[in-house]
N, C-alpha and C. Protein backbone atom coordinates (compact mmCIF):
# COMPACT_ATOMS: atom_id res chain seq x y z
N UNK A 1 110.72 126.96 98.64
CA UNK A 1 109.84 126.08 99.42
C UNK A 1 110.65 124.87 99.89
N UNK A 2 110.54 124.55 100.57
CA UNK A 2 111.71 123.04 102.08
C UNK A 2 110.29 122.48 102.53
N UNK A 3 109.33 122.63 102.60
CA UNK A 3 108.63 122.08 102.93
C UNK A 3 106.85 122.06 102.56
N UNK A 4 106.57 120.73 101.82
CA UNK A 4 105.13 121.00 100.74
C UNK A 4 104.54 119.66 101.16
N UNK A 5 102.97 119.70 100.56
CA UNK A 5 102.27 118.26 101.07
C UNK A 5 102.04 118.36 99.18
N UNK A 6 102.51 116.33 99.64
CA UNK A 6 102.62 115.44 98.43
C UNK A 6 100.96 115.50 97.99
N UNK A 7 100.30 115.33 97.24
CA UNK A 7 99.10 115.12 96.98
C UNK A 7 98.64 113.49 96.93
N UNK A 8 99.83 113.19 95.93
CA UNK A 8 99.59 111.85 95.76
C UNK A 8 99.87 110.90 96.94
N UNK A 9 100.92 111.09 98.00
CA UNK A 9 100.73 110.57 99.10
C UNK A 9 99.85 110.75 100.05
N UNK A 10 99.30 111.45 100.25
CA UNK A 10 98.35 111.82 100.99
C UNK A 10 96.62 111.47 100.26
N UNK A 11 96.74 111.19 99.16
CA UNK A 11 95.69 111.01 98.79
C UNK A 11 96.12 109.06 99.06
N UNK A 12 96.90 108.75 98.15
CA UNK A 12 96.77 106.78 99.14
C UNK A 12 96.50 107.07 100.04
N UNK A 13 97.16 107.45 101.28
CA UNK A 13 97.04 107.50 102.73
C UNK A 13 95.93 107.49 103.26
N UNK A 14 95.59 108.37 102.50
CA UNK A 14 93.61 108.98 103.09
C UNK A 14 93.12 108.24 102.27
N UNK A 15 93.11 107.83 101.08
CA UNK A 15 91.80 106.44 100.60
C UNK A 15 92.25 105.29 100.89
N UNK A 16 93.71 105.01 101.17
CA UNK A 16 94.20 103.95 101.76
C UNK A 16 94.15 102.60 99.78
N UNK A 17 94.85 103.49 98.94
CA UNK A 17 95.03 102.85 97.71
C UNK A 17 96.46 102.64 97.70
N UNK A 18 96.72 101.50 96.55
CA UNK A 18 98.55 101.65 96.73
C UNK A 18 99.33 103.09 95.99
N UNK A 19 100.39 103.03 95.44
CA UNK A 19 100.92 103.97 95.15
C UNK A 19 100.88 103.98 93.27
N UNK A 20 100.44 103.05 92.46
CA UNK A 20 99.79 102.77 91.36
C UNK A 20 98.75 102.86 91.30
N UNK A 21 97.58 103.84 92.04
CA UNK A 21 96.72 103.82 91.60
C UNK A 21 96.98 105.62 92.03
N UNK A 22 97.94 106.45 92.37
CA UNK A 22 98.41 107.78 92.65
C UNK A 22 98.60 108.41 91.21
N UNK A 23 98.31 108.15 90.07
CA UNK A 23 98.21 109.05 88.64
C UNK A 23 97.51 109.83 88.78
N UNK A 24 97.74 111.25 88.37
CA UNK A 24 96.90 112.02 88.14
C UNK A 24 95.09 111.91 87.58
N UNK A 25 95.58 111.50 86.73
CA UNK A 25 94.03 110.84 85.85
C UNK A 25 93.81 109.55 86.33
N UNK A 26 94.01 108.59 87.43
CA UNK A 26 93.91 108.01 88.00
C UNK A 26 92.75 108.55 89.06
N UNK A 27 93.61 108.98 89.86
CA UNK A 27 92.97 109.80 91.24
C UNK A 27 91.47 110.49 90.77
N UNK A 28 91.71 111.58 89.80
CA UNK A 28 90.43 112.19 88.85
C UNK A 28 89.57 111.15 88.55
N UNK A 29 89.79 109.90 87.76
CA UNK A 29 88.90 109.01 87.65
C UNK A 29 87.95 108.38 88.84
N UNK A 30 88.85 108.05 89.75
CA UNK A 30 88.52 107.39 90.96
C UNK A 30 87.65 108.22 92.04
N UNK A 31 87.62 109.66 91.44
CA UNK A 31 86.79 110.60 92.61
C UNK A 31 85.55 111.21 91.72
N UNK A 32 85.37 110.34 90.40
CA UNK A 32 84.55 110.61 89.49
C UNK A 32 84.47 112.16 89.06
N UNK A 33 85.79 112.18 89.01
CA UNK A 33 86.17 113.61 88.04
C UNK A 33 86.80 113.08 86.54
N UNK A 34 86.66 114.69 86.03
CA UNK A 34 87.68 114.20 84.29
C UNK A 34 88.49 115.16 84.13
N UNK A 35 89.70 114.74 83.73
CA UNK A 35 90.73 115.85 83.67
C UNK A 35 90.56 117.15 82.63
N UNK A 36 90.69 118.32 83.52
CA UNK A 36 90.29 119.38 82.71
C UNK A 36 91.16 119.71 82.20
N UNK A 37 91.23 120.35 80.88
CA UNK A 37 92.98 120.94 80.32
C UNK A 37 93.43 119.98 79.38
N UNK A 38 94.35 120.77 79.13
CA UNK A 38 95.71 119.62 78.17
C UNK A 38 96.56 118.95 79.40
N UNK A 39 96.44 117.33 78.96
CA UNK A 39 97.56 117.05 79.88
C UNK A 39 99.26 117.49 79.77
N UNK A 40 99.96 117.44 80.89
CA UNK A 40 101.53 117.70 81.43
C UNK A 40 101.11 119.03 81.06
N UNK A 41 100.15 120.00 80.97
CA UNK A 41 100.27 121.07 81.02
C UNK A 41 100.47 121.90 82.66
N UNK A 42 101.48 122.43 83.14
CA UNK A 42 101.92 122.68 83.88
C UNK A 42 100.88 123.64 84.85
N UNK A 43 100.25 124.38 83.87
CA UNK A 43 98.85 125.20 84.87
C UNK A 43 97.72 124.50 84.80
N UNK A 44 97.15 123.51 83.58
CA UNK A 44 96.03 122.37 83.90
C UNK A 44 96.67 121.44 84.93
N UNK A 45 97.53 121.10 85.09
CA UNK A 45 98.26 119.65 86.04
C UNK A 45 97.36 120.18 87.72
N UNK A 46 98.22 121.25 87.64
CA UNK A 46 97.96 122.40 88.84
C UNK A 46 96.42 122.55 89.47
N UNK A 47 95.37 123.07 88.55
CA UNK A 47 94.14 122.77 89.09
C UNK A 47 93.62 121.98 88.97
N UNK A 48 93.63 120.71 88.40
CA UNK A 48 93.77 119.21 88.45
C UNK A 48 93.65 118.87 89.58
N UNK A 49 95.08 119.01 90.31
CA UNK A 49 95.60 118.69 91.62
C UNK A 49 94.93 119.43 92.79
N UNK A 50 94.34 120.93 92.54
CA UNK A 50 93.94 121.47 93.22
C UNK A 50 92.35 121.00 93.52
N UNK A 51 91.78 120.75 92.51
CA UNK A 51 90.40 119.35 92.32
C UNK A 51 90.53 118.40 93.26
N UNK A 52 91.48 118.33 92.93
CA UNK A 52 91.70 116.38 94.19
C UNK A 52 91.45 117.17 95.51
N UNK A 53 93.02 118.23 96.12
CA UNK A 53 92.70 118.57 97.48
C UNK A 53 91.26 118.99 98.16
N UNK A 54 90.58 119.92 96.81
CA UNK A 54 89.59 120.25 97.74
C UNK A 54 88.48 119.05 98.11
N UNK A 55 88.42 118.03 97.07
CA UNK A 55 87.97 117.12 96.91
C UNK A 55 88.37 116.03 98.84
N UNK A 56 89.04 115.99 98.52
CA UNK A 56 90.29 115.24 100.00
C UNK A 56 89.61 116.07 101.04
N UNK A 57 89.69 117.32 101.48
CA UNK A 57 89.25 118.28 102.42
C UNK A 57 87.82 117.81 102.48
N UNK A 58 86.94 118.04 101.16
CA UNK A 58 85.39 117.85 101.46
C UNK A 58 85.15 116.39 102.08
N UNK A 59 85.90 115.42 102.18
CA UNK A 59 86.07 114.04 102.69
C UNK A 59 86.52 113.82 104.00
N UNK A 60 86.89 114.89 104.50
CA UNK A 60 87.41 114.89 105.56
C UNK A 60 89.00 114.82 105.90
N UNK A 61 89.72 115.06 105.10
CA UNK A 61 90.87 114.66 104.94
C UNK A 61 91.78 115.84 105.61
N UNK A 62 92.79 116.09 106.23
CA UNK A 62 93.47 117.04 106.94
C UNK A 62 94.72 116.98 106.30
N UNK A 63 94.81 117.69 105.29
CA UNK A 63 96.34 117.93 104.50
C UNK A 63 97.08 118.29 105.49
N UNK A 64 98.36 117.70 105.36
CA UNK A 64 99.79 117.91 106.27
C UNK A 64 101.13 118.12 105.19
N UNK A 65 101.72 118.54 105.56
CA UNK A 65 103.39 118.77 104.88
C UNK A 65 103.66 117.06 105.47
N UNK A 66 104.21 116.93 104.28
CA UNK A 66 104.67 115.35 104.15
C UNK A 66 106.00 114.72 103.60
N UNK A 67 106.11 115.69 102.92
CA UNK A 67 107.88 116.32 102.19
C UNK A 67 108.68 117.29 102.69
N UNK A 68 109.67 117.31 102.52
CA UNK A 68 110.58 118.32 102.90
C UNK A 68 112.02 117.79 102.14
N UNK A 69 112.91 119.24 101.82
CA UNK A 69 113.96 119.30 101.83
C UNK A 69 114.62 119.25 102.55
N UNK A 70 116.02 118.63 102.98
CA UNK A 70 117.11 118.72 104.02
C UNK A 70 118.36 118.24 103.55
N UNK A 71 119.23 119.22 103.78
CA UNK A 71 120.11 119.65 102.91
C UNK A 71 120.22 118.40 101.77
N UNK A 72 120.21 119.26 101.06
CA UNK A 72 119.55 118.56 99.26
C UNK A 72 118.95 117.65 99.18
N UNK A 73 118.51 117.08 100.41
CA UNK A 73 118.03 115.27 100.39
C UNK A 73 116.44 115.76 100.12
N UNK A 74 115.44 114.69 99.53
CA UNK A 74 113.87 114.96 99.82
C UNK A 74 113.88 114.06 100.70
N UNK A 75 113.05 114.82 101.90
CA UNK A 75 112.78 113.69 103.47
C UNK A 75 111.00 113.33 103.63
N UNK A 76 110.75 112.02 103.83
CA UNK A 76 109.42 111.84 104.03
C UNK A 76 109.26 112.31 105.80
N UNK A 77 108.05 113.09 105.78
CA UNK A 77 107.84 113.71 107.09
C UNK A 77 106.64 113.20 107.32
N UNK A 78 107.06 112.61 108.82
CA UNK A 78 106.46 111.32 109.51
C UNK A 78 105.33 112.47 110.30
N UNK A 79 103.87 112.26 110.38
CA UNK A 79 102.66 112.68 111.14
C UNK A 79 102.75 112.65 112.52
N UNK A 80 102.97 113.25 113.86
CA UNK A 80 102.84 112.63 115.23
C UNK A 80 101.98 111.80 115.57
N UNK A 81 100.97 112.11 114.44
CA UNK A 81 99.35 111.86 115.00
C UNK A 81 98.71 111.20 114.23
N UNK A 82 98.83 109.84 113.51
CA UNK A 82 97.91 109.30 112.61
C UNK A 82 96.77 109.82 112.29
N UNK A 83 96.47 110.09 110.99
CA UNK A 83 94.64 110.29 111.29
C UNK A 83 94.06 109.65 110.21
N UNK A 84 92.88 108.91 110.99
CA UNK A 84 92.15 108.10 110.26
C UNK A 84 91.73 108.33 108.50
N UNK A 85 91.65 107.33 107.97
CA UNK A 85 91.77 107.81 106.11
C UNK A 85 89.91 107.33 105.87
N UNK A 86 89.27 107.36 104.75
CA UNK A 86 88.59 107.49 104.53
C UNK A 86 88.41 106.19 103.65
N UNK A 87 87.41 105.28 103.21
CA UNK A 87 86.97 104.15 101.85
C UNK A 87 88.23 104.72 101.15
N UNK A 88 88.34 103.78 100.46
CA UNK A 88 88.67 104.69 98.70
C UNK A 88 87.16 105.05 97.93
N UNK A 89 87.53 105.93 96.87
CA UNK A 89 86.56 106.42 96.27
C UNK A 89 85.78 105.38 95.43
N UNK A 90 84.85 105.46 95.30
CA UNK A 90 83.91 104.92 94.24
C UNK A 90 83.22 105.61 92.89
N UNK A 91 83.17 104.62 91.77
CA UNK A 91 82.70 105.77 90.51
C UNK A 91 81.17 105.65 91.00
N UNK A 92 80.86 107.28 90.50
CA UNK A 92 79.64 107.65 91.05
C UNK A 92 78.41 106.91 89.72
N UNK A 93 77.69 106.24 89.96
CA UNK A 93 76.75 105.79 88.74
C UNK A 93 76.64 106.92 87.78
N UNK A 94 75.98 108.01 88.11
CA UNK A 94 75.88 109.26 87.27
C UNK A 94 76.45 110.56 88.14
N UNK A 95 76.60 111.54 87.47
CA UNK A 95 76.33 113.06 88.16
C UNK A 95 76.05 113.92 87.47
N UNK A 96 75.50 114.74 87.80
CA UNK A 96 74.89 115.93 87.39
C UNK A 96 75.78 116.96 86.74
């Protein structure tokens, strides 16, 4: 893979948070989720993360490749097209 979308950048971007508030169990907290799994577990981390995107998508959010490899370097890959980000999240009083 040369070319993947960051989660955690794209999730600041689109709630428009700094880059300390991009933790895993951060992000989960902030979209009034709870981390499922053992944490640094490599397949819980995974649908964790996969929680957030669909989460990002149901918000309106348009995942892009944002990373890339070039020759051995990691390159931040610039959008042509800005697109508008969303509030940041709020904790939900309750949920169901």
């Amino acid at each position: 893979a040369k070319k993947w979308i960051n989660i955690r950048k794209s999730y600041g971007n689109f709630y428009k948070v700094p880059s300390n508030q991009t933790k895993l169990t951060i992000m989960l907290e902030n979209l009034g989720m709870n981390y499922d799994g053992r944490p640094h577990s490599g397949l819980d981390d995974s649908k964790n993360i996969a929680r957030i995107a669909i989460r990002m998508l149901q918000d309106g959010c348009e995942l892009r490749v944002n990373e890339r490899m070039h020759a051995g370097q990691l390159m931040t890959v610039s959008s042509s097209a800005p697109l508008e980000g969303a509030p940041a999240p709020h904790m939900p009083r309750y949920r169901n």
